[in-house]
Every structure is written in structure tokens, then in C-alpha cells.
C-alpha atoms as a PDB file:
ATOM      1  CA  UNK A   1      77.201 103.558 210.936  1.00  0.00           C
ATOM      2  CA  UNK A   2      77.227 106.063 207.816  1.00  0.00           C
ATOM      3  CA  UNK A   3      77.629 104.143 204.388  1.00  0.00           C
ATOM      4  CA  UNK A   4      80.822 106.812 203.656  1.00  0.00           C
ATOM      5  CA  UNK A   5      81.985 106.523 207.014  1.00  0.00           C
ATOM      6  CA  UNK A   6      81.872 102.645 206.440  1.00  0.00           C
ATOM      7  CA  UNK A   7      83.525 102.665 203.291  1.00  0.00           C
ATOM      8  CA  UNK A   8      86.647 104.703 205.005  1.00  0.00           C
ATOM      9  CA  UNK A   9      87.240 102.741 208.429  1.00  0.00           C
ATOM     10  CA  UNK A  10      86.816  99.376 206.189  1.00  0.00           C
ATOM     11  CA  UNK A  11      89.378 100.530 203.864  1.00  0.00           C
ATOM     12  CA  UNK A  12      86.983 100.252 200.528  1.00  0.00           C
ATOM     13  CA  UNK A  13      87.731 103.944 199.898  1.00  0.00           C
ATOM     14  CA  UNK A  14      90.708 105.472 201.221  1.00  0.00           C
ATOM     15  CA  UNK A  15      89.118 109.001 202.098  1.00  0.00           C
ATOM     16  CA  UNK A  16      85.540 110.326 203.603  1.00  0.00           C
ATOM     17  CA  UNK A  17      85.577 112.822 201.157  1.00  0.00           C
ATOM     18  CA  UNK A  18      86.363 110.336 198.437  1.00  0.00           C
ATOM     19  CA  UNK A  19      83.658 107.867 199.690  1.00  0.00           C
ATOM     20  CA  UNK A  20      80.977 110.913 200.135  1.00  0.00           C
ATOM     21  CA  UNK A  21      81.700 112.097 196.429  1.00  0.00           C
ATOM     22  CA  UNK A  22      81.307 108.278 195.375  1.00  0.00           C
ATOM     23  CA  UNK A  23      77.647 108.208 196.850  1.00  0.00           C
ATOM     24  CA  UNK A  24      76.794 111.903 195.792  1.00  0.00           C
ATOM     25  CA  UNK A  25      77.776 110.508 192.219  1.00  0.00           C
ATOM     26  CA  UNK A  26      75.725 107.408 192.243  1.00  0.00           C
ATOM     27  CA  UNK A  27      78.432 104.829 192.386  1.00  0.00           C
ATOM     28  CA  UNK A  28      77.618 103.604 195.307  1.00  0.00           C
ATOM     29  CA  UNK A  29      75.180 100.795 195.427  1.00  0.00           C
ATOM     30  CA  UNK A  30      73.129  98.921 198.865  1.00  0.00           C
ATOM     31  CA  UNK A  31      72.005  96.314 198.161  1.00  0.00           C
ATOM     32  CA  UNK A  32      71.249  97.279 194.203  1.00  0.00           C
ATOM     33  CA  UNK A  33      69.710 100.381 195.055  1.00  0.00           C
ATOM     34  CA  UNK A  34      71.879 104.099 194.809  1.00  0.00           C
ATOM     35  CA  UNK A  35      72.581 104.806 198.543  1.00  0.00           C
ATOM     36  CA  UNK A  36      73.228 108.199 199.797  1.00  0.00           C
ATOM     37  CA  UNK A  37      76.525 108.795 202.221  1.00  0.00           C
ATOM     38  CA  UNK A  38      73.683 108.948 205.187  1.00  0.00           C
ATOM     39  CA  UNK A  39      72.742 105.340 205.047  1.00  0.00           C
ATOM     40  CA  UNK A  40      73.153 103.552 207.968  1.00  0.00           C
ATOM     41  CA  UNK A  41      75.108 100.507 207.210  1.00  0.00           C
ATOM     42  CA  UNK A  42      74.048  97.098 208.759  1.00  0.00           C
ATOM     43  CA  UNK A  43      75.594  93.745 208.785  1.00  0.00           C
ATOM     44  CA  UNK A  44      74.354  91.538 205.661  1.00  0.00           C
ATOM     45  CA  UNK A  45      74.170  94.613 203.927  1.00  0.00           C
ATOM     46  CA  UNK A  46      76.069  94.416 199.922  1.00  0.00           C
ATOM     47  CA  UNK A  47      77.571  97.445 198.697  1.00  0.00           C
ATOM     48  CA  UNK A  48      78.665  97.510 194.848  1.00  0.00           C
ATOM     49  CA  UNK A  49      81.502 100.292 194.459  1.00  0.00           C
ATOM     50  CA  UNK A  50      81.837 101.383 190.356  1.00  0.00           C
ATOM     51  CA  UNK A  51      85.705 102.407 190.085  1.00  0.00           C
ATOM     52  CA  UNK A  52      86.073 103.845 186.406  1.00  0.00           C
ATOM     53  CA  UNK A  53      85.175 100.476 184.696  1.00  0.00           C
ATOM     54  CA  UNK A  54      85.339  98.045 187.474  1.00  0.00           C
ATOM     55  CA  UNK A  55      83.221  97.719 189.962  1.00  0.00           C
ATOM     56  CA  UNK A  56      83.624  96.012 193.230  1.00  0.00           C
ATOM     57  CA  UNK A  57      81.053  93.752 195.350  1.00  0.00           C
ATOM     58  CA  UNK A  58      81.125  93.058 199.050  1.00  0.00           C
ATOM     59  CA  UNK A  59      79.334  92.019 201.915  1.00  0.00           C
ATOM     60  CA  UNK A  60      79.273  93.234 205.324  1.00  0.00           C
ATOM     61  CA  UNK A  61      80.032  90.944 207.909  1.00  0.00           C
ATOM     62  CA  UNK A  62      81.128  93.919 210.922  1.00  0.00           C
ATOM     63  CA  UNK A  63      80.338  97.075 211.744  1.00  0.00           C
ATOM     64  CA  UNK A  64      82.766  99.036 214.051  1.00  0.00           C
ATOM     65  CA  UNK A  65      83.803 102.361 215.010  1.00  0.00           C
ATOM     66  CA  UNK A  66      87.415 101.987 214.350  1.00  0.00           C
ATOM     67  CA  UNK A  67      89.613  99.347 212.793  1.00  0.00           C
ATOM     68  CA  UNK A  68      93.549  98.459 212.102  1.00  0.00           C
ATOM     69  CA  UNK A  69      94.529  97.603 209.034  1.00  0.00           C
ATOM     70  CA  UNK A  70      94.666  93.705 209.687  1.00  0.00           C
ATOM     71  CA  UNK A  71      90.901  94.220 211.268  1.00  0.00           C
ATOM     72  CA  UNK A  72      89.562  96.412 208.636  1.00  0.00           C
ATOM     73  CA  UNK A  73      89.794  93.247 206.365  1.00  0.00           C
ATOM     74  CA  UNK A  74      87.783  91.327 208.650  1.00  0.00           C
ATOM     75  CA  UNK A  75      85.006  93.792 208.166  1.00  0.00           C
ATOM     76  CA  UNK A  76      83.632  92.503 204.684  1.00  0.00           C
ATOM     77  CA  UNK A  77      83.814  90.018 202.190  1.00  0.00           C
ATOM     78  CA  UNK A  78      84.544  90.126 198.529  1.00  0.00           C
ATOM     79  CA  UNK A  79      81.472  88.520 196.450  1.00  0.00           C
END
């Protein structure tokens, strides 16, 4: 799965475009390298997210196409 479409259906980012414009902007991070909105996401994968002056870590336990709200939780962890 796409590393913007990822951060959407998980519920990281709230928007695609949002999450696209993240990655374009380099504050998007795969496993400590910048990651581009293409990258296909994989499970073990950890994506650091710079908001402002925060930035949050997380691991990727699930991929999936589509997710509810109480499921989109189950798709990563907080490191």
C-alpha cells in the first residue's frame, strides 16, 4: 500500500492530500530515511511523522485496504 494512502486509512493524517504534502515536504520518515508518498508500506515498517514541533513514531503492525475507526487503531503502534 502507498505510504500517503497508509497514513489516511490508519488515521495518522486525516487527509490524502494532507499526508501527500507531508511526504512532498520531507516530514515523513521510513524507517529514518525521507519517504516519498509512493512507498509501498510493509508491516514492520516505522514511520516518524514531524507535526510543527512534535513528531510522532509508529510501527506498522497491518496493512489493509480499508479500516473503521476502532480497526484503524489496530493498524500501528505508538513507539
Amino acid at each position: 500500500m502507498r505510504l500517503d494512502k497508509f497514513l489516511k486509512v490508519s488515521r495518522i493524517i486525516k487527509r490524502r492530500t494532507v499526508a501527500n504534502e507531508a511526504c512532498d515536504g520531507g516530514r515523513v520518515l521510513v524507517n529514518g530515511k525521507p519517504a516519498k508518498a509512493s512507498l509501498a508500506v510493509k508491516e514492520g515498517d516505522v514511520i516518524e511523522v514531524q507535526f510543527g514541533n512534535r513528531s510522532v513514531k509508529a510501527e506498522v503492525l497491518k496493512v489493509q485496504e480499508s479500516a473503521k475507526k476502532e480497526a484503524a487503531e489496530e493498524m500501528y503502534r505508538y513507539i
